[in-house]
PDB file of N, CA and C in Angstrom:
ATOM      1  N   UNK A   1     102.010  60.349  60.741  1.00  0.00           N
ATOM      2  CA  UNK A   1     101.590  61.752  60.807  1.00  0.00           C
ATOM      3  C   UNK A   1     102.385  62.496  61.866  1.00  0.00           C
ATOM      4  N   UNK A   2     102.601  63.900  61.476  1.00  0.00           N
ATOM      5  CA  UNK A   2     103.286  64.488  62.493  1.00  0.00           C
ATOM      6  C   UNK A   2     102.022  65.385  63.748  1.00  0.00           C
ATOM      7  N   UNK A   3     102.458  65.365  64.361  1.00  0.00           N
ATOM      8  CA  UNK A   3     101.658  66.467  65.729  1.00  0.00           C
ATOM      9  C   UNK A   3     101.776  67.579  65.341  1.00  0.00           C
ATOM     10  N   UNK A   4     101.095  68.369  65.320  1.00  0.00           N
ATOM     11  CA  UNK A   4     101.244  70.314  65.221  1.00  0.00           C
ATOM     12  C   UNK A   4     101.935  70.488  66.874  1.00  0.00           C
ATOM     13  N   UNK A   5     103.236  70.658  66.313  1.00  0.00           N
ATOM     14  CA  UNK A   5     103.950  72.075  67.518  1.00  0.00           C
ATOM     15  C   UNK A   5     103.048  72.316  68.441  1.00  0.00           C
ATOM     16  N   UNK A   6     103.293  72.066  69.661  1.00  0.00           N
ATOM     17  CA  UNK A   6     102.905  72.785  71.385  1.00  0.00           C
ATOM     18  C   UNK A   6     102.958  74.201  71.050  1.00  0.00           C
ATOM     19  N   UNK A   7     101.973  74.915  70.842  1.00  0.00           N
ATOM     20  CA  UNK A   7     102.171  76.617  71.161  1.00  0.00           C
ATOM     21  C   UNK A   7     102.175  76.872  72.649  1.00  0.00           C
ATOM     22  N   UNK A   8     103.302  77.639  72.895  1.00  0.00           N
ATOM     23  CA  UNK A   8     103.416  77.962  74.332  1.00  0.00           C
ATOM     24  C   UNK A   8     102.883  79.723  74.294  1.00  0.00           C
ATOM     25  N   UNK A   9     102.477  79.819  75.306  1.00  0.00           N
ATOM     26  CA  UNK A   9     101.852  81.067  75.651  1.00  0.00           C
ATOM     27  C   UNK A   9     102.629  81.719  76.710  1.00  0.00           C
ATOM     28  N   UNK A  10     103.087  83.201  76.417  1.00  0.00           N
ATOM     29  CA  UNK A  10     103.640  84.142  77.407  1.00  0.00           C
ATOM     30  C   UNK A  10     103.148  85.111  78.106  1.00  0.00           C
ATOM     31  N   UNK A  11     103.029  85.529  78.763  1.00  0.00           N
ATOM     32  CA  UNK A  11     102.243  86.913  79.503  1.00  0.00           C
ATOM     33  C   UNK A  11     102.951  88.121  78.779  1.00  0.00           C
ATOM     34  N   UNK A  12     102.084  88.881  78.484  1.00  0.00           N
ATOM     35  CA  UNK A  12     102.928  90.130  78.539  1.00  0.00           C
ATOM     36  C   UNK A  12     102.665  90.971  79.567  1.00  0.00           C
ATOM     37  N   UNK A  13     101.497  90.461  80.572  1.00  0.00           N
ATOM     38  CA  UNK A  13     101.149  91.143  81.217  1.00  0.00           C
ATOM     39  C   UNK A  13     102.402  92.392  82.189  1.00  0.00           C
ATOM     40  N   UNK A  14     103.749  91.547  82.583  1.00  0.00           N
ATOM     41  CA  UNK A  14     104.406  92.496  82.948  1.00  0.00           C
ATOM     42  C   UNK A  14     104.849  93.622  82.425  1.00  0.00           C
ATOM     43  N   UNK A  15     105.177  93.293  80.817  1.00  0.00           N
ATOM     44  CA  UNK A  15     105.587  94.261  80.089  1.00  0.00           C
ATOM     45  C   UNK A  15     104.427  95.751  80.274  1.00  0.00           C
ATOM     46  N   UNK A  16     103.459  95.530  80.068  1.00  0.00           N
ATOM     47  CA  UNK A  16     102.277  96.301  80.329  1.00  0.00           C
ATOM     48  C   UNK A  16     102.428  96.749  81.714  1.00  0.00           C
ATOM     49  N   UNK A  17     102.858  96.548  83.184  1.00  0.00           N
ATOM     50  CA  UNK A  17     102.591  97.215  83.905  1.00  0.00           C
ATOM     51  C   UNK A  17     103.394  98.359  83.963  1.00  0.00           C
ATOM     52  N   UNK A  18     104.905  98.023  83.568  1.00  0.00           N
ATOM     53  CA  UNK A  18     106.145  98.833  83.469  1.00  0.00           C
ATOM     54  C   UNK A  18     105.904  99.766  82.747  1.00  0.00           C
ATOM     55  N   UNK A  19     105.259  99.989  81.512  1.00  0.00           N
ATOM     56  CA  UNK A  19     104.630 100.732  80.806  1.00  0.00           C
ATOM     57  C   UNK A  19     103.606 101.737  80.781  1.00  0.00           C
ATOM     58  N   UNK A  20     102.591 100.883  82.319  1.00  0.00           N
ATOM     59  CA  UNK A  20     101.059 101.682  82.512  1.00  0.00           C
ATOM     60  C   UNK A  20     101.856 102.790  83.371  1.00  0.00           C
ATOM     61  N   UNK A  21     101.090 104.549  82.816  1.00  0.00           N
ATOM     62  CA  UNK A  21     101.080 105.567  83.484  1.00  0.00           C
ATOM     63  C   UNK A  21      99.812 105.964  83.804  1.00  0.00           C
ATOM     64  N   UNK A  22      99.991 106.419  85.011  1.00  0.00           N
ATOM     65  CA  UNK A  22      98.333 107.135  85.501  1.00  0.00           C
ATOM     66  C   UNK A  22      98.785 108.384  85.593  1.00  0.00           C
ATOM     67  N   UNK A  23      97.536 108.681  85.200  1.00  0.00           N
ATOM     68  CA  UNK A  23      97.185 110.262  85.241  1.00  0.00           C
ATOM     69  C   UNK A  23      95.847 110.620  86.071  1.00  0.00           C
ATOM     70  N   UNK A  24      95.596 112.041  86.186  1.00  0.00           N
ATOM     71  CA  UNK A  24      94.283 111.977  87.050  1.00  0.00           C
ATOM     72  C   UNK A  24      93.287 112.479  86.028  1.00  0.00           C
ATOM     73  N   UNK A  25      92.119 112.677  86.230  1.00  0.00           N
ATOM     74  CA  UNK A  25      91.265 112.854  85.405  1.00  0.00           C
ATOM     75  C   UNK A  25      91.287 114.174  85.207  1.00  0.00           C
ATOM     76  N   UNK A  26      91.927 115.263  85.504  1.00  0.00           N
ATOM     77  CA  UNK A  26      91.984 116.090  85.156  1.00  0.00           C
ATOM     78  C   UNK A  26      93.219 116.781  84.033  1.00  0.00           C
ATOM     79  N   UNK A  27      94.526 115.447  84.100  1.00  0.00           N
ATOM     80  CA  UNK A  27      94.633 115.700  83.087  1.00  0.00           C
ATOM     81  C   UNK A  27      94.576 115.705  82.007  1.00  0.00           C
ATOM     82  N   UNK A  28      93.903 114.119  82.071  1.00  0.00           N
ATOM     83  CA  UNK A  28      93.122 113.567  80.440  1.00  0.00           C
ATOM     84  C   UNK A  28      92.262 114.295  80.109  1.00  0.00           C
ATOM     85  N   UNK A  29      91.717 115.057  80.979  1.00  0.00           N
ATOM     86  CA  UNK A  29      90.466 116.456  80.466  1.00  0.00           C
ATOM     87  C   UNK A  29      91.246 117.301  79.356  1.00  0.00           C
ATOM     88  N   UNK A  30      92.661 117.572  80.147  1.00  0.00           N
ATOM     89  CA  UNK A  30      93.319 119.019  79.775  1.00  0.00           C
ATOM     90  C   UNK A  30      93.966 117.737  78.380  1.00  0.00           C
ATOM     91  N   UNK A  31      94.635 117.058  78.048  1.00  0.00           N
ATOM     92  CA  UNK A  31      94.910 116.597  76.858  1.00  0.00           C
ATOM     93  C   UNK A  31      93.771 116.093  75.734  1.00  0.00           C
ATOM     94  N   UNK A  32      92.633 116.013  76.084  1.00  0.00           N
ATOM     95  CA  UNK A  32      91.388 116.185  75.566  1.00  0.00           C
ATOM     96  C   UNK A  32      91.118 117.679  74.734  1.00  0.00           C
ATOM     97  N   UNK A  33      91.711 118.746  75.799  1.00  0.00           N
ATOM     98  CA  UNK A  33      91.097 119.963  75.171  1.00  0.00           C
ATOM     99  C   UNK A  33      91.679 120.285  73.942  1.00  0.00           C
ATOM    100  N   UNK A  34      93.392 119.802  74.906  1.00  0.00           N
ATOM    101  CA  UNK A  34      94.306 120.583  73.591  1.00  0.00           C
ATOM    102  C   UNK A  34      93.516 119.626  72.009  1.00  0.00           C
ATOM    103  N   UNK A  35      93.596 118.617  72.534  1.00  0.00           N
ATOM    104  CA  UNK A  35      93.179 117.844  71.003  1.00  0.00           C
ATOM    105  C   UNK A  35      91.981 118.326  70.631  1.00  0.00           C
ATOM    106  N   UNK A  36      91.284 118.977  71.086  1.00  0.00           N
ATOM    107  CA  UNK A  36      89.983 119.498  70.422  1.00  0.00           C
ATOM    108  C   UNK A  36      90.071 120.809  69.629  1.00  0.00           C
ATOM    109  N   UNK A  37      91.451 121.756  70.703  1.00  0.00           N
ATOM    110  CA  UNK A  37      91.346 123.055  70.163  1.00  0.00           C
ATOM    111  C   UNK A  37      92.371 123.115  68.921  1.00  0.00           C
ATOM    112  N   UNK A  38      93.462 121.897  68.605  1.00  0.00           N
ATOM    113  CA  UNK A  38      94.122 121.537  67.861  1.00  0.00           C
ATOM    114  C   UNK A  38      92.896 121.716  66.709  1.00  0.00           C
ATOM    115  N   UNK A  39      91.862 120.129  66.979  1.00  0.00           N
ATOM    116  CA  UNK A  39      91.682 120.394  65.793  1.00  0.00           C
ATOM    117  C   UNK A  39      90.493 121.264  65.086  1.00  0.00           C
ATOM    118  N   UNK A  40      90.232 122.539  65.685  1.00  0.00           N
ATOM    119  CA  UNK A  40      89.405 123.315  65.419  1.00  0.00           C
ATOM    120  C   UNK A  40      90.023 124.268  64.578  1.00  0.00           C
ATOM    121  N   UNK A  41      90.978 124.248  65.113  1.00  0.00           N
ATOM    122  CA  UNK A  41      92.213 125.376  64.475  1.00  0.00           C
ATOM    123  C   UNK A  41      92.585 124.890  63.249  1.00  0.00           C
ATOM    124  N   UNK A  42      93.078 123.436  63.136  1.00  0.00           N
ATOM    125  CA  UNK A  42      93.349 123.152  61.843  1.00  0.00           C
ATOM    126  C   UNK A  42      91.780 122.986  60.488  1.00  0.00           C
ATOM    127  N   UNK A  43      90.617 123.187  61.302  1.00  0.00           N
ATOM    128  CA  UNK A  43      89.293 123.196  60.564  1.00  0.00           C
ATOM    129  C   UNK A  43      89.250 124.345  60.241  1.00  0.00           C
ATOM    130  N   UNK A  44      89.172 125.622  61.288  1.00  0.00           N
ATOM    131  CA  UNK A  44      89.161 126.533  60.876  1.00  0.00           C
ATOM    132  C   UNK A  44      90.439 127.207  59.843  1.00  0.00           C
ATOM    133  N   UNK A  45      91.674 126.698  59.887  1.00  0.00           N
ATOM    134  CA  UNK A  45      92.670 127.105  58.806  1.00  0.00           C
ATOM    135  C   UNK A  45      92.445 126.853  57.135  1.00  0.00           C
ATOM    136  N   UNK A  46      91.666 125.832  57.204  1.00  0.00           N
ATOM    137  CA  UNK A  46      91.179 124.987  55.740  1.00  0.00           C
ATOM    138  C   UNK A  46      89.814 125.580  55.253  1.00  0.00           C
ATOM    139  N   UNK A  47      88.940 126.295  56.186  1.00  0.00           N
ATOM    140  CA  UNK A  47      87.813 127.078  55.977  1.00  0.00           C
ATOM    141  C   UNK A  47      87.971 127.968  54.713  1.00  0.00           C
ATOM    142  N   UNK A  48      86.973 128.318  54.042  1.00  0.00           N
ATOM    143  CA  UNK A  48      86.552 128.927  53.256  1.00  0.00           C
ATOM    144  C   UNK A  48      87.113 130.399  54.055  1.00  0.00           C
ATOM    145  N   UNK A  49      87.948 131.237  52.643  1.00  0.00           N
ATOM    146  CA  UNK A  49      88.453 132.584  53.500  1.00  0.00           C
ATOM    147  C   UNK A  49      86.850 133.759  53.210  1.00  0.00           C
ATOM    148  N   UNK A  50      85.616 132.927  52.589  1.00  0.00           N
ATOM    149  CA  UNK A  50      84.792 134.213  52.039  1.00  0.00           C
ATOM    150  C   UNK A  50      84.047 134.488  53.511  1.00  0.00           C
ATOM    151  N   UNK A  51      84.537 133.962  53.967  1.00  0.00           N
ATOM    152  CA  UNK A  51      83.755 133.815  55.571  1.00  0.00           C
ATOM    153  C   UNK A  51      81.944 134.027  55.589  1.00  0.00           C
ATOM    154  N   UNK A  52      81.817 133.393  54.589  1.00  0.00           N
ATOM    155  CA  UNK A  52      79.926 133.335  54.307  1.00  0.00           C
ATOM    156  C   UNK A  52      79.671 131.423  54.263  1.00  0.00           C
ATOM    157  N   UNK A  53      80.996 130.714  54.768  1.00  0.00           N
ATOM    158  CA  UNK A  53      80.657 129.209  54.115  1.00  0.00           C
ATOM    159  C   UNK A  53      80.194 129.380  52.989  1.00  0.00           C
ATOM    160  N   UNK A  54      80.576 130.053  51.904  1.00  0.00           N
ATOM    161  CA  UNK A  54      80.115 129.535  50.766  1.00  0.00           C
ATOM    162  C   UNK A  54      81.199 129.272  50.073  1.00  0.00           C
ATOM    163  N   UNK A  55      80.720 128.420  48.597  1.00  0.00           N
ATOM    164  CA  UNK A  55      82.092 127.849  47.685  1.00  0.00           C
ATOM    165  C   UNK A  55      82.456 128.695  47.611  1.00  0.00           C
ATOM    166  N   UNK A  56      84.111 128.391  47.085  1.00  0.00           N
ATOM    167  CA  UNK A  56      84.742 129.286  46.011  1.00  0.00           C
ATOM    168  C   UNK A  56      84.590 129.608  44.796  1.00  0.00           C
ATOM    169  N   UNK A  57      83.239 129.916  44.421  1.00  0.00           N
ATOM    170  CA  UNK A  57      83.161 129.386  42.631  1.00  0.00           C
ATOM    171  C   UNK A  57      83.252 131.043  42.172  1.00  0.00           C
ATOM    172  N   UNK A  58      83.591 131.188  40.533  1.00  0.00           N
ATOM    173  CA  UNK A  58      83.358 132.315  40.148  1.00  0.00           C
ATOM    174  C   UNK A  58      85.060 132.261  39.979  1.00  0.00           C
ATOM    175  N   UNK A  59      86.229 131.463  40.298  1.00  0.00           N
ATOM    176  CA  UNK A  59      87.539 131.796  40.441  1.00  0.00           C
ATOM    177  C   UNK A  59      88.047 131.248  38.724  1.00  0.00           C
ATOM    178  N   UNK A  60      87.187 130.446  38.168  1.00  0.00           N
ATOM    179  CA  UNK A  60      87.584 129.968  37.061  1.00  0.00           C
ATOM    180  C   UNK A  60      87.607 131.024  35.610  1.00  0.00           C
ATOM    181  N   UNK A  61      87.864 130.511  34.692  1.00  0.00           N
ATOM    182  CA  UNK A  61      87.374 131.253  33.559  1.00  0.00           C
ATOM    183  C   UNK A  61      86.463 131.385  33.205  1.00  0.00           C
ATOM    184  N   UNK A  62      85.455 132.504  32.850  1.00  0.00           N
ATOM    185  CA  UNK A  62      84.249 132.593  32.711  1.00  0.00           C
ATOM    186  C   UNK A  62      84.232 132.653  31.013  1.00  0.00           C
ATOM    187  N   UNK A  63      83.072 132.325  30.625  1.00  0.00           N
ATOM    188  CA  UNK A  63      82.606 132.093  29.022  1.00  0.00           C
ATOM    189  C   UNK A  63      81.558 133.589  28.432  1.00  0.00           C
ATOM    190  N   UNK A  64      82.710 133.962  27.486  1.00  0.00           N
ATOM    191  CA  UNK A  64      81.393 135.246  26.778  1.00  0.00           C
ATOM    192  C   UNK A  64      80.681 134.861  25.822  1.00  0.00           C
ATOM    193  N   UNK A  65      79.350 134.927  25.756  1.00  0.00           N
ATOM    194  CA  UNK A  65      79.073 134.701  24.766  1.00  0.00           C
ATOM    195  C   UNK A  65      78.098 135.879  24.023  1.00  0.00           C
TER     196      UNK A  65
END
């Protein structure tokens, strides 16, 4: 029978420090906002233009009878 391969294990831990940036809490606030007011803006762009929230219905062909 053969042995299963020694898995050797590496840190990446250094790679990760070279990498870690701090910020202060005030600016993760301020990149918080933008991402909020981002996506309000893109909610509100996709909104209903009847500005009552209601459907769009009535845009189709209507039936005489």
């Amino acid at each position: 029978k053969q042995t299963a391969p020694r898995r050797t294990t590496r840190s990446t831990a250094d790679q990760e420090t070279i990498n870690a940036t701090s910020i202060t809490n005030a600016q993760l606030q301020a990149m918080i906002d933008q991402g909020v007011t981002a996506a309000l803006a893109a909610r509100d762009a996709l909104r209903s233009t009847n500005g009552d929230d209601s459907h769009n219905s009535g845009t189709g062909v209507r039936r005489t009878e």
